[in-house]
Protein backbone atom coordinates (compact mmCIF):
# COMPACT_ATOMS: atom_id res chain seq x y z
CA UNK A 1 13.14 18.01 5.34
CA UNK A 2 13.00 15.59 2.31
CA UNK A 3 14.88 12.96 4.13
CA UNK A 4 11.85 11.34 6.01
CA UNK A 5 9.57 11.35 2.82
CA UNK A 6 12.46 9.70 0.97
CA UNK A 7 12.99 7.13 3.61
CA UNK A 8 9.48 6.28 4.30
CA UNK A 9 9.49 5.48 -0.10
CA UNK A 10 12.18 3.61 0.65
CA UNK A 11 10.83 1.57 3.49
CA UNK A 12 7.22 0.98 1.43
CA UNK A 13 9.48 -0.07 -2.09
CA UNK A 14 11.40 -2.36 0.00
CA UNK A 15 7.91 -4.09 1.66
CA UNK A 16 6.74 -4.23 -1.76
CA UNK A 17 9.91 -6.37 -3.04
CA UNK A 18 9.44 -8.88 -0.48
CA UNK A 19 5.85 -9.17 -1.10
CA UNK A 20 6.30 -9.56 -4.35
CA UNK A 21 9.17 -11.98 -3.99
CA UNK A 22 6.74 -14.69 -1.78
CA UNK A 23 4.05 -14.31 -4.19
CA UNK A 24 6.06 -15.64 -7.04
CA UNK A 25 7.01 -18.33 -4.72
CA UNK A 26 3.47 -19.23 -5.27
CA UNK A 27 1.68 -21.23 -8.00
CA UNK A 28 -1.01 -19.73 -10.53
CA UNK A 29 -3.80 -21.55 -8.74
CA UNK A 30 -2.61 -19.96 -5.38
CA UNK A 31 -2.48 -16.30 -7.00
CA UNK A 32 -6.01 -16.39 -8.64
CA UNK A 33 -7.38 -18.00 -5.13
CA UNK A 34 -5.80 -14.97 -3.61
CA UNK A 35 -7.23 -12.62 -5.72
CA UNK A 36 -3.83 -11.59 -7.34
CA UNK A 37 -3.33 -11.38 -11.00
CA UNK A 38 -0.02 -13.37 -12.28
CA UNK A 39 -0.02 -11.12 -15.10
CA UNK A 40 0.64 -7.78 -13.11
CA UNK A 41 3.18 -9.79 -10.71
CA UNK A 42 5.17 -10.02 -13.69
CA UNK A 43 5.58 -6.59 -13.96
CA UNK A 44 7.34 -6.41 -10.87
CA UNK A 45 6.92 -3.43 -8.32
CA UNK A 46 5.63 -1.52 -10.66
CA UNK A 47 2.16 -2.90 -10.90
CA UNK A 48 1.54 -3.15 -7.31
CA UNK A 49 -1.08 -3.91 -5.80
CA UNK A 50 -1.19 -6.62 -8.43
CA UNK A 51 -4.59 -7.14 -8.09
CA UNK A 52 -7.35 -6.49 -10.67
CA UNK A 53 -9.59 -3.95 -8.81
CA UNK A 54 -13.28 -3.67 -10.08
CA UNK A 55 -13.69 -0.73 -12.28
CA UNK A 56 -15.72 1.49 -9.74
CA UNK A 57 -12.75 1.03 -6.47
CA UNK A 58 -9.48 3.05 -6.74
CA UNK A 59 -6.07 1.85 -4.85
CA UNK A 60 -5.64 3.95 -2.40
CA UNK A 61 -2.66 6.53 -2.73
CA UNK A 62 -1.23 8.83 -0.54
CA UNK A 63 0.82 11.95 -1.36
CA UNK A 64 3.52 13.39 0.85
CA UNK A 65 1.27 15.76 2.41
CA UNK A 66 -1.33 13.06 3.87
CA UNK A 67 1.68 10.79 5.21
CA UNK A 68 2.81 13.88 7.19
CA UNK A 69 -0.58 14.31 8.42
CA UNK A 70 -0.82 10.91 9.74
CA UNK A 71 2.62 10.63 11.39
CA UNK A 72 1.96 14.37 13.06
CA UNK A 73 -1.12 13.14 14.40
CA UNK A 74 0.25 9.93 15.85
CA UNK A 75 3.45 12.02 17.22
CA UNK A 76 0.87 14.86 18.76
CA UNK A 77 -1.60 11.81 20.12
CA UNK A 78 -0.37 8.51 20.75
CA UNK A 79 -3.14 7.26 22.20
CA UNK A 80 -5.70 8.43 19.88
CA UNK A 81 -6.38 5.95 16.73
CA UNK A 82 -5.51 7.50 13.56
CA UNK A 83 -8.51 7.59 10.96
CA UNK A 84 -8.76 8.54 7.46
CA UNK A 85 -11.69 9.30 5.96
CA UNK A 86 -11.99 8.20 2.04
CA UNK A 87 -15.59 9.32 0.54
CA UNK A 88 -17.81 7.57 2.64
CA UNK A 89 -15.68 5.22 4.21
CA UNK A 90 -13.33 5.33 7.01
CA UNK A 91 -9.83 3.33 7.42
CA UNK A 92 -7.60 3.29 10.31
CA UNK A 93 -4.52 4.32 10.02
């Protein structure tokens, strides 16, 4: 079933558009204060998360297998918060 994958990308492209389009609403200043880099937000989508991440932290991707993951667990346990853990760190899903 490739359609839910496919729509999710969809979904997350489209978020990243608007983001991207409200953060060239913004000036330089604004963007470094932020902690955005003007430079990568003129690469458009592409270079998202347009920030320039110290050398040692990674952006944090997810295949196709861990979204499924997630969204069974939430669909098997409502109630239960969704955690993944990342090395030594854990972030709620």
């Amino acid at each position: 079933m490739k359609f839910i994958p496919t729509l999710t990308t969809v979904f997350e492209n489209l978020g990243k558009r608007k983001t991207l389009d409200q953060l060239r609403s913004m000036t330089e200043r604004q963007l470094i204060d932020c902690g955005y880099s003007p430079e990568l937000l003129s690469e458009g989508v592409k270079a998202w998360p347009w920030r320039e991440l110290p050398e040692n932290i990674a952006p944090l991707n997810f295949d196709q297998s861990s979204r499924r993951t997630i969204v069974s667990n939430m669909t098997e346990h409502p109630d239960t918060p969704t955690s993944i853990k990342i090395g030594e760190q854990q972030h709620a899903a």
